[in-house]
Every structure is written in structure tokens, then in C-alpha cells.
C-alpha atoms as a PDB file:
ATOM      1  CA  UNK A   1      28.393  -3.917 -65.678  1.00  0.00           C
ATOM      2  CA  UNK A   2      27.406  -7.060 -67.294  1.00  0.00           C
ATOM      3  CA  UNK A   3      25.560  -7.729 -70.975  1.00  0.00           C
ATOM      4  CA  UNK A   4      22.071  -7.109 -69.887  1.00  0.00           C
ATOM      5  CA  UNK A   5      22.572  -5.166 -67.816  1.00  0.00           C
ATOM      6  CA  UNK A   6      20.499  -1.947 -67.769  1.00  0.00           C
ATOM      7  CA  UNK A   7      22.466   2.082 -67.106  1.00  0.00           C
ATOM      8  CA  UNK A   8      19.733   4.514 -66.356  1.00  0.00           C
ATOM      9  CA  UNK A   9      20.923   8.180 -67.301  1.00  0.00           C
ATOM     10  CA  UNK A  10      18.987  11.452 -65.955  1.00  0.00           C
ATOM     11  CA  UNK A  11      20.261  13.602 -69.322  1.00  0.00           C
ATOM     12  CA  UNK A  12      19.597  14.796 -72.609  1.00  0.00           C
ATOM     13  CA  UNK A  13      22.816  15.106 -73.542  1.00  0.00           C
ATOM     14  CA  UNK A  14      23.856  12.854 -77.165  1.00  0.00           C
ATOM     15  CA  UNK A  15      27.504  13.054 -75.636  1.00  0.00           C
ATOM     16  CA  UNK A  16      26.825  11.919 -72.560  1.00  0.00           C
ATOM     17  CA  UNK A  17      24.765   9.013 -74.124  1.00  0.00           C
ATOM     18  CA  UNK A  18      27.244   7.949 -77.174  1.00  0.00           C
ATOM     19  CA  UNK A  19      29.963   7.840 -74.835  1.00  0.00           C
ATOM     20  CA  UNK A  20      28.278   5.574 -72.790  1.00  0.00           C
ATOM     21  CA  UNK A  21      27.355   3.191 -75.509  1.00  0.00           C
ATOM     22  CA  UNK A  22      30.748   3.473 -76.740  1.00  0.00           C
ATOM     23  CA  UNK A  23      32.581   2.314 -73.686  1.00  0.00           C
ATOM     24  CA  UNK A  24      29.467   0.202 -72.059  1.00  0.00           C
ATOM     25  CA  UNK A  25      27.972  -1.166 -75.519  1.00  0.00           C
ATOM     26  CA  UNK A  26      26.691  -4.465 -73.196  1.00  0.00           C
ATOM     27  CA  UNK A  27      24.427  -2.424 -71.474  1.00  0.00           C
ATOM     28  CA  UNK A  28      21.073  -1.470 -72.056  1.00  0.00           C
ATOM     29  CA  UNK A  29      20.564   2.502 -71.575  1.00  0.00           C
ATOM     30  CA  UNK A  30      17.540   4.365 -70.655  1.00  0.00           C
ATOM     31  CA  UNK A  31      16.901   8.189 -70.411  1.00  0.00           C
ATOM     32  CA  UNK A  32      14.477   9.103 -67.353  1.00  0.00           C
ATOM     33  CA  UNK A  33      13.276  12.779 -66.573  1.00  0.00           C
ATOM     34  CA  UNK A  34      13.856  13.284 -62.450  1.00  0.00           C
ATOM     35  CA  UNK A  35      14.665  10.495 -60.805  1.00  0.00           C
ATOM     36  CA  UNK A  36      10.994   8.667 -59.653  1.00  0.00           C
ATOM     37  CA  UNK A  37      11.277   5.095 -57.809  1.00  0.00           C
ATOM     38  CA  UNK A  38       8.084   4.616 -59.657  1.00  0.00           C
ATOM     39  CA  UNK A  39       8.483   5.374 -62.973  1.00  0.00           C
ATOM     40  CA  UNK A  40      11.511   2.967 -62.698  1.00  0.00           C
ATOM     41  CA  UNK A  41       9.444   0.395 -61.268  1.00  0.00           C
ATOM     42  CA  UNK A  42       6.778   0.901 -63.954  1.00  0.00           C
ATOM     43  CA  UNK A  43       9.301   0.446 -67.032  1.00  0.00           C
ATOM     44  CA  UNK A  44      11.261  -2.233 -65.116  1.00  0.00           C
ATOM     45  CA  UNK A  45      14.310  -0.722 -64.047  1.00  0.00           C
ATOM     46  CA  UNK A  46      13.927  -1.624 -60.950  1.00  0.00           C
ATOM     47  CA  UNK A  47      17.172  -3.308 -60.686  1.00  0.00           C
ATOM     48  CA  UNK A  48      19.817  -0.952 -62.415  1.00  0.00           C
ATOM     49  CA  UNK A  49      23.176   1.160 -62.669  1.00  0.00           C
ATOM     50  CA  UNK A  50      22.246   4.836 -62.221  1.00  0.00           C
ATOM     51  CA  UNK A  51      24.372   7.119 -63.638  1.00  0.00           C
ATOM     52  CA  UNK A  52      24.046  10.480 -61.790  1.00  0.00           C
ATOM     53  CA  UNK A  53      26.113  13.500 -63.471  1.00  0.00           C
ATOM     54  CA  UNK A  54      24.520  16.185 -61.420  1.00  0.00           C
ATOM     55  CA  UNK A  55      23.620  14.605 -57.772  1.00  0.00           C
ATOM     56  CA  UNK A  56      19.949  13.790 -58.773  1.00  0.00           C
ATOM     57  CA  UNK A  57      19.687  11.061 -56.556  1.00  0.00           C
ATOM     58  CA  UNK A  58      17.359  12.359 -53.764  1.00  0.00           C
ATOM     59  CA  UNK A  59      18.787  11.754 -50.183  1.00  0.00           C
ATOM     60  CA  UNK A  60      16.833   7.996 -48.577  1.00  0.00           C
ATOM     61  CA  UNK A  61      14.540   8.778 -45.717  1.00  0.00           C
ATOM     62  CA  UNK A  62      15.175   5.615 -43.648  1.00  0.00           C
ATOM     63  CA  UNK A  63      11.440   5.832 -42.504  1.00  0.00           C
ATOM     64  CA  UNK A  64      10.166   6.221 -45.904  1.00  0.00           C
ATOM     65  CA  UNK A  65      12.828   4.105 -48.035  1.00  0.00           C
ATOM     66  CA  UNK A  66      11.294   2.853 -51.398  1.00  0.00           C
ATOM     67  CA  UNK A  67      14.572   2.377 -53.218  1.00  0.00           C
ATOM     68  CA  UNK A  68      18.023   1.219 -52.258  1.00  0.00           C
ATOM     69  CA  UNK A  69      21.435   2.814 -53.728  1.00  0.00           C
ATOM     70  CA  UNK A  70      24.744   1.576 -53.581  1.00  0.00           C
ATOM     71  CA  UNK A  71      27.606   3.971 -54.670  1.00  0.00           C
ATOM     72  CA  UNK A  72      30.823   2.276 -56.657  1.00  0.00           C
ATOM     73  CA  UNK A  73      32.019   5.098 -57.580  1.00  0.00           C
ATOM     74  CA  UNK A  74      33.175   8.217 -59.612  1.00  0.00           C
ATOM     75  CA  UNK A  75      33.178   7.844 -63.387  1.00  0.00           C
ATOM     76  CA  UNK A  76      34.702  10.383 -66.071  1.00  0.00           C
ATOM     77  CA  UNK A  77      33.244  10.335 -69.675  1.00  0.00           C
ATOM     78  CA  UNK A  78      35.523  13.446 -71.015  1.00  0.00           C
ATOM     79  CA  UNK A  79      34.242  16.300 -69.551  1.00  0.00           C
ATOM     80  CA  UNK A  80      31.043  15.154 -67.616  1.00  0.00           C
ATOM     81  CA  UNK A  81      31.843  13.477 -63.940  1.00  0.00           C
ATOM     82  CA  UNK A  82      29.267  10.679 -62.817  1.00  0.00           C
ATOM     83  CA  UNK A  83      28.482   8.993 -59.857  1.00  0.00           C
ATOM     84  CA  UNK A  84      27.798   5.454 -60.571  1.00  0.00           C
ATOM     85  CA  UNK A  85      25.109   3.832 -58.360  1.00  0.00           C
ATOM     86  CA  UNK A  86      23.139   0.334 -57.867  1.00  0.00           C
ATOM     87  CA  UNK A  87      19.467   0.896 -56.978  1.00  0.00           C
ATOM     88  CA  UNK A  88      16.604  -1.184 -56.240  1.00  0.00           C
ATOM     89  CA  UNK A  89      13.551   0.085 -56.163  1.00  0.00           C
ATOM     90  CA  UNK A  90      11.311  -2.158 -53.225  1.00  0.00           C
END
């Protein structure tokens, strides 16, 4: 994860949040409610590192894909477990 780069987070947990600031402070971090393509498209995250602690990233209908995701990976911020993701949303 690069400077500039932006983390999207499905949570409204502080801890969850500081820690990521702490250890990613390059990044730009967003909150979203449940994951939406389009509401990611509409704020401009439509390129960005989704970090999904509670496998909220909906399964991609091949027929139907509006978003890409590319896992790299398990993350561990103390007690909460993430999967780390790249998505594009088409």
C-alpha cells in the first residue's frame, strides 16, 4: 500500500480504524456501510484496498460482474483478522 493510496473498511470500530492509521498512516481510509460497487464508484473508490474483517465481500457472479477483487492476503491488527483485497469497481 502506497501514499495515496485509499483502504476502504466495512466497520465502526475506533480500534479497528486507529490501528490502521497507525501501521498504514500513507493511506487514505474510508468507512462504508455494506459493501455497494456503487456507492464506491460514487465517492471514488473505485480503485482501492478493501479491508474485509467479517467476509463482507459478496461472492462475483461472472454474468453479472461489476467489480473485480484480488485477495493478497490475511492481515492481523491485534485481535481482529482481515482479508485484504484489491477491487475495481467497472
Amino acid at each position: 500500500i502506497k501514499a495515496g493510496d485509499k483502504i476502504v473498511l466495512i466497520s465502526g470500530d475506533d480500534y479497528l480504524y486507529n490501528c490502521t492509521a497507525y501501521y498504514i498512516p500513507q493511506a487514505d481510509i474510508f468507512y462504508t456501510g455494506p459493501f455497494d460497487p456503487e456507492q464506491l464508484r460514487e465517492e471514488k473508490l473505485s480503485e482501492s484496498w478493501f479491508f474485509d474483517n467479517g467476509n463482507y465481500l459478496p461472492p462475483i457472479e461472472p454474468q453479472r460482474a461489476v467489480f473485480s477483487a484480488v485477495e493478497f492476503g490475511q492481515y492481523q491488527f491485534g485481535y481482529l483478522r482481515m482479508n485484504i483485497y484489491k477491487i475495481r469497481v467497472f
